[in-house]
PDB file of N, CA and C in Angstrom:
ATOM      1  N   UNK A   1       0.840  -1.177   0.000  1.00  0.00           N
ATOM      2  CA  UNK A   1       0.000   0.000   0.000  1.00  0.00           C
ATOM      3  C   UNK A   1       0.885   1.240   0.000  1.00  0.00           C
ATOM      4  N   UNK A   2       0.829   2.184  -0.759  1.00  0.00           N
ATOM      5  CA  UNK A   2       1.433   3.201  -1.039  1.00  0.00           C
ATOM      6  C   UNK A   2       1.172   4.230  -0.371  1.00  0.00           C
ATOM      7  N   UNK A   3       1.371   4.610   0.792  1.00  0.00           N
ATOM      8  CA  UNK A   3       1.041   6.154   1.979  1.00  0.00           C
ATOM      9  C   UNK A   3       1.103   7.023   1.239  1.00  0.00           C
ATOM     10  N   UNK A   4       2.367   7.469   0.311  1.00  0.00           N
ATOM     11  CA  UNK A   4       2.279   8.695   0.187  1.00  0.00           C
ATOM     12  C   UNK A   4       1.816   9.854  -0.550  1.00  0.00           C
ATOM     13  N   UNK A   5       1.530  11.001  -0.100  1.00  0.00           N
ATOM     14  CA  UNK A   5       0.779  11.728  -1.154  1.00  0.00           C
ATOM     15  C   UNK A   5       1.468  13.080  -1.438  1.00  0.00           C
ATOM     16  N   UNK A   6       1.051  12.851  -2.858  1.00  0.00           N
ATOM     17  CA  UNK A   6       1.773  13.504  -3.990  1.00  0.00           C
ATOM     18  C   UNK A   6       1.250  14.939  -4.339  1.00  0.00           C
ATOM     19  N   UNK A   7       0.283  14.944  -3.582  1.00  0.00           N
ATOM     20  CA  UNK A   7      -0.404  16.144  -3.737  1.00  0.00           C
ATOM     21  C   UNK A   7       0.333  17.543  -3.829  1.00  0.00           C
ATOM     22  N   UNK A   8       0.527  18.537  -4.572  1.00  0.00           N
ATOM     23  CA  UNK A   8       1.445  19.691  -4.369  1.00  0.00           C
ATOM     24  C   UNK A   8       2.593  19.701  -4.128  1.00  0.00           C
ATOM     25  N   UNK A   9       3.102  18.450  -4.467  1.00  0.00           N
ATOM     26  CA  UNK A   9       4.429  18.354  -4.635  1.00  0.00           C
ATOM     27  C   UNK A   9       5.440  18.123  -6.128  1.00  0.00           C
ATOM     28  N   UNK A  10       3.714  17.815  -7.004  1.00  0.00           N
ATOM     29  CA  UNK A  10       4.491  17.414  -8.169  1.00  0.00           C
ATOM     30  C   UNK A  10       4.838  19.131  -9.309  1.00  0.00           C
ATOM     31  N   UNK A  11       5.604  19.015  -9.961  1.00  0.00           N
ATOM     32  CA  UNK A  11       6.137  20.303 -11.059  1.00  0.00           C
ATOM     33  C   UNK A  11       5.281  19.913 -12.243  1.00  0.00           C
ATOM     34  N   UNK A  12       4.453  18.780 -12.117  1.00  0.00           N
ATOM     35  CA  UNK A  12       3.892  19.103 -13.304  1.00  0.00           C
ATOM     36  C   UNK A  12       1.987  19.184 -12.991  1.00  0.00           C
ATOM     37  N   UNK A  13       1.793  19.826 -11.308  1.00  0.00           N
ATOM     38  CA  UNK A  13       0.432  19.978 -11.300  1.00  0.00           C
ATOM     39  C   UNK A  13      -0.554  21.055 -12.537  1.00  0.00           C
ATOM     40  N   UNK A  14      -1.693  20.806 -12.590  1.00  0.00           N
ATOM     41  CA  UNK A  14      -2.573  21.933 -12.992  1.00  0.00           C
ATOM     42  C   UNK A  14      -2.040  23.164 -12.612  1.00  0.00           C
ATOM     43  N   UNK A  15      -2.099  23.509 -11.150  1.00  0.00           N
ATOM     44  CA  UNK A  15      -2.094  24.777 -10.838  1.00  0.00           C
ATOM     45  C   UNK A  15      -0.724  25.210 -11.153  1.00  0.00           C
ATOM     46  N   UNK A  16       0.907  24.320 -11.268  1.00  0.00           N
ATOM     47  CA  UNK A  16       2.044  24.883 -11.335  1.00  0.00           C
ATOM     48  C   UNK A  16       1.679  25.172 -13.103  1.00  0.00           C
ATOM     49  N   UNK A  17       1.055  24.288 -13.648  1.00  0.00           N
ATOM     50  CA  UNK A  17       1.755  24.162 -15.550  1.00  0.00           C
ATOM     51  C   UNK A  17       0.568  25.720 -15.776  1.00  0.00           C
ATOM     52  N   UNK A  18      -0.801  26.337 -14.678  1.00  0.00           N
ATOM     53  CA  UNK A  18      -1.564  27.005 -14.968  1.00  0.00           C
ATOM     54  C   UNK A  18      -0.469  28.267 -14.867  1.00  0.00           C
ATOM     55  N   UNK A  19       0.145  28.657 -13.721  1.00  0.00           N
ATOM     56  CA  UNK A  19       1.104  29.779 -13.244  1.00  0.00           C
ATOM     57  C   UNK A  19       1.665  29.973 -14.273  1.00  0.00           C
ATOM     58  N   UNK A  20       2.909  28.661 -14.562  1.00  0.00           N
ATOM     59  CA  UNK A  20       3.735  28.877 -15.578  1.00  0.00           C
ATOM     60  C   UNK A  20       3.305  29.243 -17.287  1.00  0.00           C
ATOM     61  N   UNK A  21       1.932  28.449 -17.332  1.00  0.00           N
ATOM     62  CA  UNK A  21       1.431  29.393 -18.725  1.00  0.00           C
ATOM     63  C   UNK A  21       1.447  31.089 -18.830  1.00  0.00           C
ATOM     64  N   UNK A  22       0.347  31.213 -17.719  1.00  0.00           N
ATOM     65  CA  UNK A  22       0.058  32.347 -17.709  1.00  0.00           C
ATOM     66  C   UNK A  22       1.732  33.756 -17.370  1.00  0.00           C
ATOM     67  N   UNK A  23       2.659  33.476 -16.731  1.00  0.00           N
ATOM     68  CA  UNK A  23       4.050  33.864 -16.273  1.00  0.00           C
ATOM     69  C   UNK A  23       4.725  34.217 -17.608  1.00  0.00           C
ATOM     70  N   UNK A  24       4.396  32.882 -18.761  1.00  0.00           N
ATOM     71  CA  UNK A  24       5.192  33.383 -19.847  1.00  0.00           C
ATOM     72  C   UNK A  24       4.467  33.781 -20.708  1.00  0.00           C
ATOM     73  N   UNK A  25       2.976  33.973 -21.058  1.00  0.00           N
ATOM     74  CA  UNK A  25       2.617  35.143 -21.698  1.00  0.00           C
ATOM     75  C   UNK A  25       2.462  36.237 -21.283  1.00  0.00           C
ATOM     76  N   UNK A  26       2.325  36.917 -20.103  1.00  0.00           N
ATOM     77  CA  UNK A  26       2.659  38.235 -19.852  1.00  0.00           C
ATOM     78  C   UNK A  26       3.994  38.402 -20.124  1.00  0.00           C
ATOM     79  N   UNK A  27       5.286  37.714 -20.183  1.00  0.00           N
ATOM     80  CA  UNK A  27       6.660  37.449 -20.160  1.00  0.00           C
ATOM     81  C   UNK A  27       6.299  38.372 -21.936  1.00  0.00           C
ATOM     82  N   UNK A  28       5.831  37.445 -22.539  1.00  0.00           N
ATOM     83  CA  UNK A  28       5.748  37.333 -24.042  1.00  0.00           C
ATOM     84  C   UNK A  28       5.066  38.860 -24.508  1.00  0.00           C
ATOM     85  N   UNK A  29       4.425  38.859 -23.763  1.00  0.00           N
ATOM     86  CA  UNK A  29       3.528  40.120 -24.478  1.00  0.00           C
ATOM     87  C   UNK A  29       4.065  41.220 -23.927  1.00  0.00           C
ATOM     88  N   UNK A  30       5.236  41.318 -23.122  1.00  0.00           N
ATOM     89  CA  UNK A  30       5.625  42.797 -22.289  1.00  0.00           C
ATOM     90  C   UNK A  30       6.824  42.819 -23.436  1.00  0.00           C
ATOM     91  N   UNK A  31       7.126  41.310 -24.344  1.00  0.00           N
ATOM     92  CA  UNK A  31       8.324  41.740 -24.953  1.00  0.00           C
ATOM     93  C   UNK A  31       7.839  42.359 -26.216  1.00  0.00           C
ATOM     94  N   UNK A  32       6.667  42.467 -26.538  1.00  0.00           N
ATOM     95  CA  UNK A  32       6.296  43.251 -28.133  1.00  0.00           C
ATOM     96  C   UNK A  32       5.828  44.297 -27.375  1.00  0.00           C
ATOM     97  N   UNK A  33       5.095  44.316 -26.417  1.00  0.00           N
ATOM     98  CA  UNK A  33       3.950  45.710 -25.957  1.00  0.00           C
ATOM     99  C   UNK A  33       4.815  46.235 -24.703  1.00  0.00           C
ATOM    100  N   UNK A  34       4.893  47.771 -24.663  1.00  0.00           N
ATOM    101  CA  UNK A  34       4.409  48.362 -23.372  1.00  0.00           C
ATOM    102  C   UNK A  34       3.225  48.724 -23.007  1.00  0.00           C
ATOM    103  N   UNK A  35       2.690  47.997 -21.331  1.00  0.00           N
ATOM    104  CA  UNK A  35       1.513  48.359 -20.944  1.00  0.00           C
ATOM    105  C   UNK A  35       1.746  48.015 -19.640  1.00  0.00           C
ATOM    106  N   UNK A  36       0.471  48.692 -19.210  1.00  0.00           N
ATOM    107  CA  UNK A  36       0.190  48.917 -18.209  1.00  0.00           C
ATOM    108  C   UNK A  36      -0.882  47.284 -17.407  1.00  0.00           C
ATOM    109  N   UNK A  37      -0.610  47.350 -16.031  1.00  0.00           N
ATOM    110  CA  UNK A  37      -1.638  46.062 -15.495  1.00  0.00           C
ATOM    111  C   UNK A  37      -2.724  45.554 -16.100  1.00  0.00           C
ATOM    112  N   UNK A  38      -3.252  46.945 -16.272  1.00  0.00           N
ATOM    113  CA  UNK A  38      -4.759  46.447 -16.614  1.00  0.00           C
ATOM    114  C   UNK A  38      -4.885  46.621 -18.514  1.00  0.00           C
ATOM    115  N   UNK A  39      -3.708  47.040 -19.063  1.00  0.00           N
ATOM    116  CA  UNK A  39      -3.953  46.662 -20.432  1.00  0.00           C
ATOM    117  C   UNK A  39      -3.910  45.670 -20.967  1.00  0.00           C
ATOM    118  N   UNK A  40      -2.704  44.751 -19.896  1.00  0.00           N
ATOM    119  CA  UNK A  40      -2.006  43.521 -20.103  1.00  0.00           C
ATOM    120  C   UNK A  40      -3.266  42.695 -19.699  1.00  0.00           C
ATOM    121  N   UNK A  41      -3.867  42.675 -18.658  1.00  0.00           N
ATOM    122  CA  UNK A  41      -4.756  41.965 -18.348  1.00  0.00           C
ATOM    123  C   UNK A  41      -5.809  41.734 -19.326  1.00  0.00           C
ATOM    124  N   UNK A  42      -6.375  42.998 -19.579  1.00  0.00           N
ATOM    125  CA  UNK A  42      -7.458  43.177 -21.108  1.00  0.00           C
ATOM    126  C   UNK A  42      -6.954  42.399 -22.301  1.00  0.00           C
ATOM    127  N   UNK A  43      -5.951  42.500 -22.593  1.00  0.00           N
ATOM    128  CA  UNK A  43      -5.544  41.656 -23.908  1.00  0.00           C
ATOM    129  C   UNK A  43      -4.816  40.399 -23.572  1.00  0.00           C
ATOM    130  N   UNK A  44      -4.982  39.971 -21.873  1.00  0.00           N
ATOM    131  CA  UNK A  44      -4.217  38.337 -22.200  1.00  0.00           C
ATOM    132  C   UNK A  44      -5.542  37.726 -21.554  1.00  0.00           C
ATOM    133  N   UNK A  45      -6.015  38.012 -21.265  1.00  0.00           N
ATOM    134  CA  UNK A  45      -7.334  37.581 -19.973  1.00  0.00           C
ATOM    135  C   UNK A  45      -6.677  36.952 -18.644  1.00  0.00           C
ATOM    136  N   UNK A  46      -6.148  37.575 -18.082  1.00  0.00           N
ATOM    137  CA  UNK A  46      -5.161  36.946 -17.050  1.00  0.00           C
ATOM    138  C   UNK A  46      -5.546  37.944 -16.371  1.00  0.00           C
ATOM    139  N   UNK A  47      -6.107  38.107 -15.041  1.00  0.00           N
ATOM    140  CA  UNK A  47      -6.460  38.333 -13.674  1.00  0.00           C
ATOM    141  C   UNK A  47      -5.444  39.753 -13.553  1.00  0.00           C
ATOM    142  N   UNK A  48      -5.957  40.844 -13.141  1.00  0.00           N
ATOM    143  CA  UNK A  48      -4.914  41.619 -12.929  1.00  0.00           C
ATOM    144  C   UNK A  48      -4.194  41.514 -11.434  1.00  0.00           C
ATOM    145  N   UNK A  49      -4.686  40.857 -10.096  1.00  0.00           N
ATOM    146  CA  UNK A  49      -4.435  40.570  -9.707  1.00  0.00           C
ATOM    147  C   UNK A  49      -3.067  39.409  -9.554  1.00  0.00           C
ATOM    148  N   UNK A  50      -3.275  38.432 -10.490  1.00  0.00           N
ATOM    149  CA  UNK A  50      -2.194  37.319 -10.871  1.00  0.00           C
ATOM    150  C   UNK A  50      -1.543  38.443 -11.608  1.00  0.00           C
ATOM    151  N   UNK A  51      -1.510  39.227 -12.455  1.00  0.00           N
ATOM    152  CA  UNK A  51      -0.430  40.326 -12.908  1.00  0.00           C
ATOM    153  C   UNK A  51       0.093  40.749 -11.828  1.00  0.00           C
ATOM    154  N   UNK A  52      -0.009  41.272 -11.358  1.00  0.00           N
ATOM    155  CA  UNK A  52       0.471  42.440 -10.049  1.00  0.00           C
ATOM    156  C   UNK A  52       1.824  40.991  -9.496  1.00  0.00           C
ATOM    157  N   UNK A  53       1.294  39.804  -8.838  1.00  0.00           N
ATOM    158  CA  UNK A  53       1.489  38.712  -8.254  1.00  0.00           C
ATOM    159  C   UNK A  53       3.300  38.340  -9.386  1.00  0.00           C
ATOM    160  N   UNK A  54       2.629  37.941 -10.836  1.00  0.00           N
ATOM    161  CA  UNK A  54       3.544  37.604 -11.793  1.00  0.00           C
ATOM    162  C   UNK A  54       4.832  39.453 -12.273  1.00  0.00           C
ATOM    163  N   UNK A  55       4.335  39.813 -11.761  1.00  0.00           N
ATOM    164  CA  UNK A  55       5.458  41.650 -12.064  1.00  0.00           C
ATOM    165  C   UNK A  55       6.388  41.353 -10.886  1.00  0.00           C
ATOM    166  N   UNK A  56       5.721  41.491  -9.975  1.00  0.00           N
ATOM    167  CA  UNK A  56       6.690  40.827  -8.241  1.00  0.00           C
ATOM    168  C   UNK A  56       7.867  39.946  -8.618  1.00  0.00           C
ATOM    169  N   UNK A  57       7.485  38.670  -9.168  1.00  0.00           N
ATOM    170  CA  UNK A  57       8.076  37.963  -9.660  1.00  0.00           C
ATOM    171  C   UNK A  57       9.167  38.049 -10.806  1.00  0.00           C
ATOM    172  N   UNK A  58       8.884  39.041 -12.013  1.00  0.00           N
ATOM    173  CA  UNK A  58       9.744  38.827 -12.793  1.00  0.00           C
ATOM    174  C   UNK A  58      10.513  40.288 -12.363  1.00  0.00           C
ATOM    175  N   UNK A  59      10.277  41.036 -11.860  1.00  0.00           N
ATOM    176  CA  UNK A  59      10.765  42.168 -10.866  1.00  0.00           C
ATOM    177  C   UNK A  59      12.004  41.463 -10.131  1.00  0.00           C
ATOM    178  N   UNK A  60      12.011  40.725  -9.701  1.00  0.00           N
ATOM    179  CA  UNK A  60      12.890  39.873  -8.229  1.00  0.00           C
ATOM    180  C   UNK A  60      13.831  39.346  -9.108  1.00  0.00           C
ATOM    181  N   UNK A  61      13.163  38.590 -10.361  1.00  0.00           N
ATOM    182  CA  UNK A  61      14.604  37.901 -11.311  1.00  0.00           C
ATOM    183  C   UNK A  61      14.916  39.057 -12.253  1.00  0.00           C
ATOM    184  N   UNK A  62      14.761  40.371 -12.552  1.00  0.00           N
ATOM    185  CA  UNK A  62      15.129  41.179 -13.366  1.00  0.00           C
ATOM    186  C   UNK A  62      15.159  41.437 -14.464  1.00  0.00           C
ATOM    187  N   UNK A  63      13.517  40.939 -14.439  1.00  0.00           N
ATOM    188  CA  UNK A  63      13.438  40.607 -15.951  1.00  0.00           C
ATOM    189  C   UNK A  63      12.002  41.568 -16.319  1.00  0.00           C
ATOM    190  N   UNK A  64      11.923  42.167 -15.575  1.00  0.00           N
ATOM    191  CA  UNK A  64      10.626  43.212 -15.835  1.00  0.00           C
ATOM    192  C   UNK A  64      10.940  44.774 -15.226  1.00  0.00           C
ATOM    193  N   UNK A  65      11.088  46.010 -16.165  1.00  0.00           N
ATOM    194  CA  UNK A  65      11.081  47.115 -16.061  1.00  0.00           C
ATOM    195  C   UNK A  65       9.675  48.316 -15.611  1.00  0.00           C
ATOM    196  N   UNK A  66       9.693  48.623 -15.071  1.00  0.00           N
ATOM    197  CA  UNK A  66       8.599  50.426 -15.074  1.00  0.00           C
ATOM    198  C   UNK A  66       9.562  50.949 -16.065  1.00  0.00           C
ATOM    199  N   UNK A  67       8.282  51.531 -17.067  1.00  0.00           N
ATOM    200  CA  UNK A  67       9.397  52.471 -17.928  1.00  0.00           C
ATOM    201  C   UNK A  67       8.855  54.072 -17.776  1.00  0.00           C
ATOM    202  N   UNK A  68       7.909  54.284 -17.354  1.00  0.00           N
ATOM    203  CA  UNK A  68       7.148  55.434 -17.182  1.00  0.00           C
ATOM    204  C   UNK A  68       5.706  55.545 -16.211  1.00  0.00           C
ATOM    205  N   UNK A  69       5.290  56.603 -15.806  1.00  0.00           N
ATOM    206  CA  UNK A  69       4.145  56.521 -15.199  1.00  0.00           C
ATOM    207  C   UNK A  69       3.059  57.803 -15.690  1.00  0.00           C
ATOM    208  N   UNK A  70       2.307  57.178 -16.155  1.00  0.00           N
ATOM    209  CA  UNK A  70       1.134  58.184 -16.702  1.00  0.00           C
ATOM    210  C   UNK A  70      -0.086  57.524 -17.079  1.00  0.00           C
ATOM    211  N   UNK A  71      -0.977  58.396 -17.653  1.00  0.00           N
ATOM    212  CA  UNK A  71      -2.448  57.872 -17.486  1.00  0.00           C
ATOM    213  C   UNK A  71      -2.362  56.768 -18.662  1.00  0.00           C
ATOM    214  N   UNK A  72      -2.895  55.658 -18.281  1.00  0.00           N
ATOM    215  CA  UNK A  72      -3.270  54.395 -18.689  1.00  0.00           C
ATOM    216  C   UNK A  72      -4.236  54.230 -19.677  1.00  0.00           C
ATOM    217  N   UNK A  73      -4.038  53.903 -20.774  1.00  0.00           N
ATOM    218  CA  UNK A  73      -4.896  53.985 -21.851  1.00  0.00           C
ATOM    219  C   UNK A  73      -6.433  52.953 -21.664  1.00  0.00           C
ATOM    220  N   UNK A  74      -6.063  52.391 -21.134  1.00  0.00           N
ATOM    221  CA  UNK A  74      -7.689  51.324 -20.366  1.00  0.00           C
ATOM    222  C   UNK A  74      -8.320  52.275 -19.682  1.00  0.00           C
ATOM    223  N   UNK A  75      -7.640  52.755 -18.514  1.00  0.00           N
ATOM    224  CA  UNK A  75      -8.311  53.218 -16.914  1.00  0.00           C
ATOM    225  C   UNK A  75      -8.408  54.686 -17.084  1.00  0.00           C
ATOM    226  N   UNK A  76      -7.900  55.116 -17.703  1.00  0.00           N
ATOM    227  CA  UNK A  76      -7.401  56.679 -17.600  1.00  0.00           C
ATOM    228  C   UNK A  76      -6.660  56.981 -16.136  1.00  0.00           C
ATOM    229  N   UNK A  77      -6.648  55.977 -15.300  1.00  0.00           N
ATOM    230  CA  UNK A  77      -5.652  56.382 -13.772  1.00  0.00           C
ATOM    231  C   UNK A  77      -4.065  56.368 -14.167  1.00  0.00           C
ATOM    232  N   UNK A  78      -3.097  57.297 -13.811  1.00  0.00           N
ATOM    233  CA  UNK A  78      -1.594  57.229 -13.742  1.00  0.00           C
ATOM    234  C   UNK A  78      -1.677  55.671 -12.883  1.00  0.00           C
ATOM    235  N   UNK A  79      -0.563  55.366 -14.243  1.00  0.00           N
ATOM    236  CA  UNK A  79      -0.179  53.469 -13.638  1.00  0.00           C
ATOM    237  C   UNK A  79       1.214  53.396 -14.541  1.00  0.00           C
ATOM    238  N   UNK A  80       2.113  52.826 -13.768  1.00  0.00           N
ATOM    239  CA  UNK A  80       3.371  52.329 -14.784  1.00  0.00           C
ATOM    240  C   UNK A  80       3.132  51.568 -15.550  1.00  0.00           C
ATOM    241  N   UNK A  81       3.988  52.361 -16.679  1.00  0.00           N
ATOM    242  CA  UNK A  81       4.014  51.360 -17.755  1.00  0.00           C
ATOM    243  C   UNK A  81       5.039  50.385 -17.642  1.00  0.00           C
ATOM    244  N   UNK A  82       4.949  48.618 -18.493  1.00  0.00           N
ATOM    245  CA  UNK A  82       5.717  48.100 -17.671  1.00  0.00           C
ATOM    246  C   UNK A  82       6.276  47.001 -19.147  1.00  0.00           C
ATOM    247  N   UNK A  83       7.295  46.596 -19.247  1.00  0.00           N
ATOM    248  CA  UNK A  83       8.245  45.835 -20.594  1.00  0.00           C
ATOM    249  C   UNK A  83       9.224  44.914 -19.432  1.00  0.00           C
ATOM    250  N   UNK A  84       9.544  43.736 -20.324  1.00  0.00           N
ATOM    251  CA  UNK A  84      10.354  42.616 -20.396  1.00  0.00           C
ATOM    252  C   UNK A  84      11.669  42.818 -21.090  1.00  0.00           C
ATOM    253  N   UNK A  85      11.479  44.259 -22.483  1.00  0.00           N
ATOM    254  CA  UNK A  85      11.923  44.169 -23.466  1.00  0.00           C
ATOM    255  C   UNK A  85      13.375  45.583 -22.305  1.00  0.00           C
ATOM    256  N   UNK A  86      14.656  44.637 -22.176  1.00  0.00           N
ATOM    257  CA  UNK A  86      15.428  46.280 -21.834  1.00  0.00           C
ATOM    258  C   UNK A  86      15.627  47.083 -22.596  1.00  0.00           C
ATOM    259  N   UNK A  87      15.346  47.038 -24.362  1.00  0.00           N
ATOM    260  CA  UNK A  87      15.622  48.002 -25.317  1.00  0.00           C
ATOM    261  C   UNK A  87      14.138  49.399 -25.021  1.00  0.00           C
ATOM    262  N   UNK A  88      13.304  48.761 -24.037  1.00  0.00           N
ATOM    263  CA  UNK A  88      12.241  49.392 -24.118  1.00  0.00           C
ATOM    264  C   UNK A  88      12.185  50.480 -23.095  1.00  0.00           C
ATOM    265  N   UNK A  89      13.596  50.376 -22.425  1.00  0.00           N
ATOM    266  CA  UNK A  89      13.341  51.107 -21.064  1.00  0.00           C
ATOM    267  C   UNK A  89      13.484  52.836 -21.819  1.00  0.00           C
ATOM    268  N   UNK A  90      12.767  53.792 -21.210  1.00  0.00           N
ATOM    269  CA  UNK A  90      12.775  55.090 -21.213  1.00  0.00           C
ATOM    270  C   UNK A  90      13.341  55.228 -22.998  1.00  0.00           C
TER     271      UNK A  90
END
């Protein structure tokens, strides 16, 4: 009889292969587009919340820039604009 459980331990769960989809198309789309949270969100359908969550993240490995802050073409609220791409900075 086999005890042990595998639960959330494996790299190839739903919820890890769901993260990692969603991680590398914002990855993907910050490298053609600059935008803002909620533009990125509008055109990937990805939670702006899980944005905010996935920027943290590629922020920490240095792989995501603010290149400016001004009104947001979705919201009209001042929000950084935000790229993958370093040719994109300023």
């Amino acid at each position: 009889m086999n005890r042990h459980n595998n639960r959330g331990n494996s790299s190839n769960s739903p919820k890890d292969n769901t993260r990692y989809n969603q991680l590398q198309t914002i990855f993907e789309y910050l490298q053609k587009n600059v935008a803002t949270a909620s533009m990125i969100a509008d055109a990937t359908g990805i939670s702006q919340k899980n944005i905010c969550r996935y920027k943290r993240d590629l922020e920490k490995a240095g792989r995501l820039w603010e290149t400016e802050k001004k009104a947001c073409k979705k919201t009209g609220f001042k929000a950084y604009y935000l790229t993958t791409d370093p040719l994109n900075l300023y």
